[in-house]
N, C-alpha and C. Protein backbone atom coordinates (compact mmCIF):
# COMPACT_ATOMS: atom_id res chain seq x y z
N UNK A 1 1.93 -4.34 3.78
CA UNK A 1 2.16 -5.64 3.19
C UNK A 1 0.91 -6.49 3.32
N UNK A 2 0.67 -7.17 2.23
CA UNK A 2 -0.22 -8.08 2.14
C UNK A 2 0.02 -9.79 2.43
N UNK A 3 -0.81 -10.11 3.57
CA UNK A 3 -0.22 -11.66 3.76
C UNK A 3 -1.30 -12.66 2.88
N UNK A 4 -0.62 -13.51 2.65
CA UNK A 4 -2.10 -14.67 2.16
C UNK A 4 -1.39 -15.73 2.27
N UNK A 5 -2.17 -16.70 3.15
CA UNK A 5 -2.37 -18.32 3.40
C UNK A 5 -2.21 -19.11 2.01
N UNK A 6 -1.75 -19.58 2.08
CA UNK A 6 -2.08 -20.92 0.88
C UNK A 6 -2.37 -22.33 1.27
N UNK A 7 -3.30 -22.45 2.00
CA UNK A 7 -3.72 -23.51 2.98
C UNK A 7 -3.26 -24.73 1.80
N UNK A 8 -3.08 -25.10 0.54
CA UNK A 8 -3.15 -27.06 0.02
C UNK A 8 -1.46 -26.84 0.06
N UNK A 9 -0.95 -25.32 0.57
CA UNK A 9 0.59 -25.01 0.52
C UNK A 9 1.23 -25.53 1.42
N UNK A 10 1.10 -24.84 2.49
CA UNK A 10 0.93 -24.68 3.72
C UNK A 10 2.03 -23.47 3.74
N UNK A 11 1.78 -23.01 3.11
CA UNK A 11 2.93 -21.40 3.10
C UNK A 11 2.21 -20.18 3.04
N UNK A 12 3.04 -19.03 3.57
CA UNK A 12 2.43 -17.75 3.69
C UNK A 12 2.99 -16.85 1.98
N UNK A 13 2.73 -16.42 1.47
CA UNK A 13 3.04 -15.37 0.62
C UNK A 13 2.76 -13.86 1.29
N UNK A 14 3.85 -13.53 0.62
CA UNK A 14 3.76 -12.17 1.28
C UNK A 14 4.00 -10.97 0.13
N UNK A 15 3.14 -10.16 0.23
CA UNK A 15 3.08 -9.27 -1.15
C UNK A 15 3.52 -8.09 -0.92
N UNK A 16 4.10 -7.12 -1.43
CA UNK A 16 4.20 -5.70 -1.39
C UNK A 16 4.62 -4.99 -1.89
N UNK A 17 3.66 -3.42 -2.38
CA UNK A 17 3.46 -2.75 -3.07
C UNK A 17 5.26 -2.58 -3.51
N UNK A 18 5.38 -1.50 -4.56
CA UNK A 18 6.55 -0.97 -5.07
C UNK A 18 6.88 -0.14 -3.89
N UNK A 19 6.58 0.63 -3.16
CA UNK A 19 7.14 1.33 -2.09
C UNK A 19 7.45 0.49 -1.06
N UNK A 20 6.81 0.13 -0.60
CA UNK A 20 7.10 -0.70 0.45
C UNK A 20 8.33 -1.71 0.26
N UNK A 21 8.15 -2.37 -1.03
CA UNK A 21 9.36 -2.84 -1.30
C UNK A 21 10.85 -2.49 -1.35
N UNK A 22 10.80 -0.98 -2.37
CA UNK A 22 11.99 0.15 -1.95
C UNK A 22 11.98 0.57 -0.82
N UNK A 23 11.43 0.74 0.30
CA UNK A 23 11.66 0.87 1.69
C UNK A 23 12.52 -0.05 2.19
N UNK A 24 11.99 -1.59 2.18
CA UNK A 24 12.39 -2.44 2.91
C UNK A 24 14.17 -2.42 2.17
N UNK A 25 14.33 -2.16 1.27
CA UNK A 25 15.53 -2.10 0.96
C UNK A 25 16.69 -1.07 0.24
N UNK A 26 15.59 -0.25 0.84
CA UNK A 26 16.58 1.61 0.89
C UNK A 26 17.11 2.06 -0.08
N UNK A 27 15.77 1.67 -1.12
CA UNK A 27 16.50 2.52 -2.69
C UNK A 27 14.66 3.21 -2.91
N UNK A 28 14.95 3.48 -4.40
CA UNK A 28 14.28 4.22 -4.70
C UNK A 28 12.86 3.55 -5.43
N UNK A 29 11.46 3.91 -5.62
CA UNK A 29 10.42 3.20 -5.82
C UNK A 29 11.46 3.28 -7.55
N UNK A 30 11.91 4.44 -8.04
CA UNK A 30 12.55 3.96 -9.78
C UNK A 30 13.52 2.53 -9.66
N UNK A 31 13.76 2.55 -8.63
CA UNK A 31 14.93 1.79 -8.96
C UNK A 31 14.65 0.37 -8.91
N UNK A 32 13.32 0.09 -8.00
CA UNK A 32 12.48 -1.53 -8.23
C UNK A 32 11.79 -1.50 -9.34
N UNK A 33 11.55 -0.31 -9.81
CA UNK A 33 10.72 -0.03 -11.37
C UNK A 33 12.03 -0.70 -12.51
N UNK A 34 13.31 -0.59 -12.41
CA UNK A 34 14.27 -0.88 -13.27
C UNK A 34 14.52 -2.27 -13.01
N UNK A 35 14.42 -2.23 -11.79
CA UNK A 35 14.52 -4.34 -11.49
C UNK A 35 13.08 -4.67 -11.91
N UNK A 36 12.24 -4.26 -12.02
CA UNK A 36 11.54 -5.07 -13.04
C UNK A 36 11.05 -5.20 -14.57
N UNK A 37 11.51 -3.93 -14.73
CA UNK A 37 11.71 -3.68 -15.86
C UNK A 37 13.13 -4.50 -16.69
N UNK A 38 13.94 -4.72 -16.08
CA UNK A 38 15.10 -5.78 -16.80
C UNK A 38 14.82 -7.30 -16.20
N UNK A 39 13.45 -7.63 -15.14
CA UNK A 39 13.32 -9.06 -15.28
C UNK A 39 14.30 -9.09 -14.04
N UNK A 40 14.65 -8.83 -13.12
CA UNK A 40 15.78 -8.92 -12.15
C UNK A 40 14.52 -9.75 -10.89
N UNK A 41 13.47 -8.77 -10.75
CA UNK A 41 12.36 -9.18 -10.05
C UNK A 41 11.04 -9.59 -10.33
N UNK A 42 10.83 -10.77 -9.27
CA UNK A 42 9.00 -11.63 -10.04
C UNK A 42 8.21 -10.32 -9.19
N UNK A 43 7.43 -10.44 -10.11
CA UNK A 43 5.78 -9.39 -9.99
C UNK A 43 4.65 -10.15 -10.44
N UNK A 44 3.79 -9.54 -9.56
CA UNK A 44 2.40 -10.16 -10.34
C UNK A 44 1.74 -8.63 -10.32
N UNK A 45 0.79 -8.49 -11.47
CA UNK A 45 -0.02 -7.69 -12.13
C UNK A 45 -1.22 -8.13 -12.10
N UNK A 46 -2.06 -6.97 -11.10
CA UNK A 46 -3.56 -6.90 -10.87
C UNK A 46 -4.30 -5.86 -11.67
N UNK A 47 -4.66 -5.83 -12.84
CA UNK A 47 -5.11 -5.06 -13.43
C UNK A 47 -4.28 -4.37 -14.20
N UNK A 48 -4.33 -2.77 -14.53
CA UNK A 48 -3.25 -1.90 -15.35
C UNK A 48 -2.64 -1.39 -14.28
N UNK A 49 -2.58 -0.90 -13.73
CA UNK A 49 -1.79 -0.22 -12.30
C UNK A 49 -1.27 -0.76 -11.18
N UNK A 50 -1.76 -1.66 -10.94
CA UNK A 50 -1.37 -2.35 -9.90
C UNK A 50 -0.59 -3.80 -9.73
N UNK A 51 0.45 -3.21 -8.97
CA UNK A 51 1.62 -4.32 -9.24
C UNK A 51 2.17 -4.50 -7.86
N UNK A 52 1.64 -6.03 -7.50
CA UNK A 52 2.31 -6.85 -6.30
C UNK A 52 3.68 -7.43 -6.25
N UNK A 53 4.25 -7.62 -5.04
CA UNK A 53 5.75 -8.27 -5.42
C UNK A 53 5.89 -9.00 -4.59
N UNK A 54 6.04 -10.46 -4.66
CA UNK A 54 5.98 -11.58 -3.74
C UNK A 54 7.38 -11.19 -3.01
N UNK A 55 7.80 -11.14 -1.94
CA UNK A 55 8.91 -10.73 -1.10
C UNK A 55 9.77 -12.00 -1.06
N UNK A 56 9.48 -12.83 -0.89
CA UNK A 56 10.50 -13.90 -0.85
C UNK A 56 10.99 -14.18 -1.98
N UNK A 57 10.18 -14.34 -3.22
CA UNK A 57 11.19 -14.85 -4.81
C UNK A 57 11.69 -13.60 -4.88
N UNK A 58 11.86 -12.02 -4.83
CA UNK A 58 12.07 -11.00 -4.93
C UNK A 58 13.42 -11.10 -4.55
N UNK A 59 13.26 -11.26 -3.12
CA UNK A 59 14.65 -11.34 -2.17
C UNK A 59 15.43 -12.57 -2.32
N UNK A 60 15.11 -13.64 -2.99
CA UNK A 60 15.71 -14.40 -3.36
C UNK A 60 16.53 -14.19 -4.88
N UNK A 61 15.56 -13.63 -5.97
CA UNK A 61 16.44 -13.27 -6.90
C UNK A 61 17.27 -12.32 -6.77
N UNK A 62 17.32 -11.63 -5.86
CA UNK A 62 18.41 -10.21 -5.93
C UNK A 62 19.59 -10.91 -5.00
N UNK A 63 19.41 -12.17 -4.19
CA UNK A 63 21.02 -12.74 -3.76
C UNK A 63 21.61 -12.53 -4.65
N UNK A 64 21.61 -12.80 -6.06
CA UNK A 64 22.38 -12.98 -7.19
C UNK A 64 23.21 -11.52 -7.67
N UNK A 65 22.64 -10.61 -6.85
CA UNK A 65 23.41 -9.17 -6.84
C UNK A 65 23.95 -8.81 -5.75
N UNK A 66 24.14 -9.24 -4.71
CA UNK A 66 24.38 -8.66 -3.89
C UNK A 66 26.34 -9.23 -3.53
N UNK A 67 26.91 -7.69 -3.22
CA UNK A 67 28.49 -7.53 -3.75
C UNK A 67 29.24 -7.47 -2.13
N UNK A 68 30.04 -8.26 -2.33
CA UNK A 68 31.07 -7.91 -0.76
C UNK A 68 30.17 -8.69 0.19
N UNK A 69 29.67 -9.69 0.35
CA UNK A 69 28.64 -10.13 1.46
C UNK A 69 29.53 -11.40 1.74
């Protein structure tokens, strides 16, 4: 995971890869590929390949799925 300061923020962002992301929440790297692919999850795009995922708006938009809680 990638941290970065936003010092005029005063907040941390926290980034991480597509795996790391399906780790932290025990599915599959396809299956964060389909949450972003239908817009379910924010990404930012560094180039052609490379794709960051802010963890907090991430985990904040997927409250909106989550069943029996």
């Amino acid at each position: 995971m990638i941290v970065v300061k936003k010092a005029a923020f005063k907040q941390e962002l926290v980034y991480a890869t597509r795996k790391e992301y399906a780790d932290r929440h025990r599915v599959s790297i396809r299956t964060v590929d389909n949450w972003i692919k239908a817009g379910a999850i924010p990404y930012r795009r560094y180039g052609r390949k490379c794709i960051r995922i802010v963890v907090a708006q991430a985990d904040k938009a997927l409250e909106h799925f989550n069943v029996g809680v």
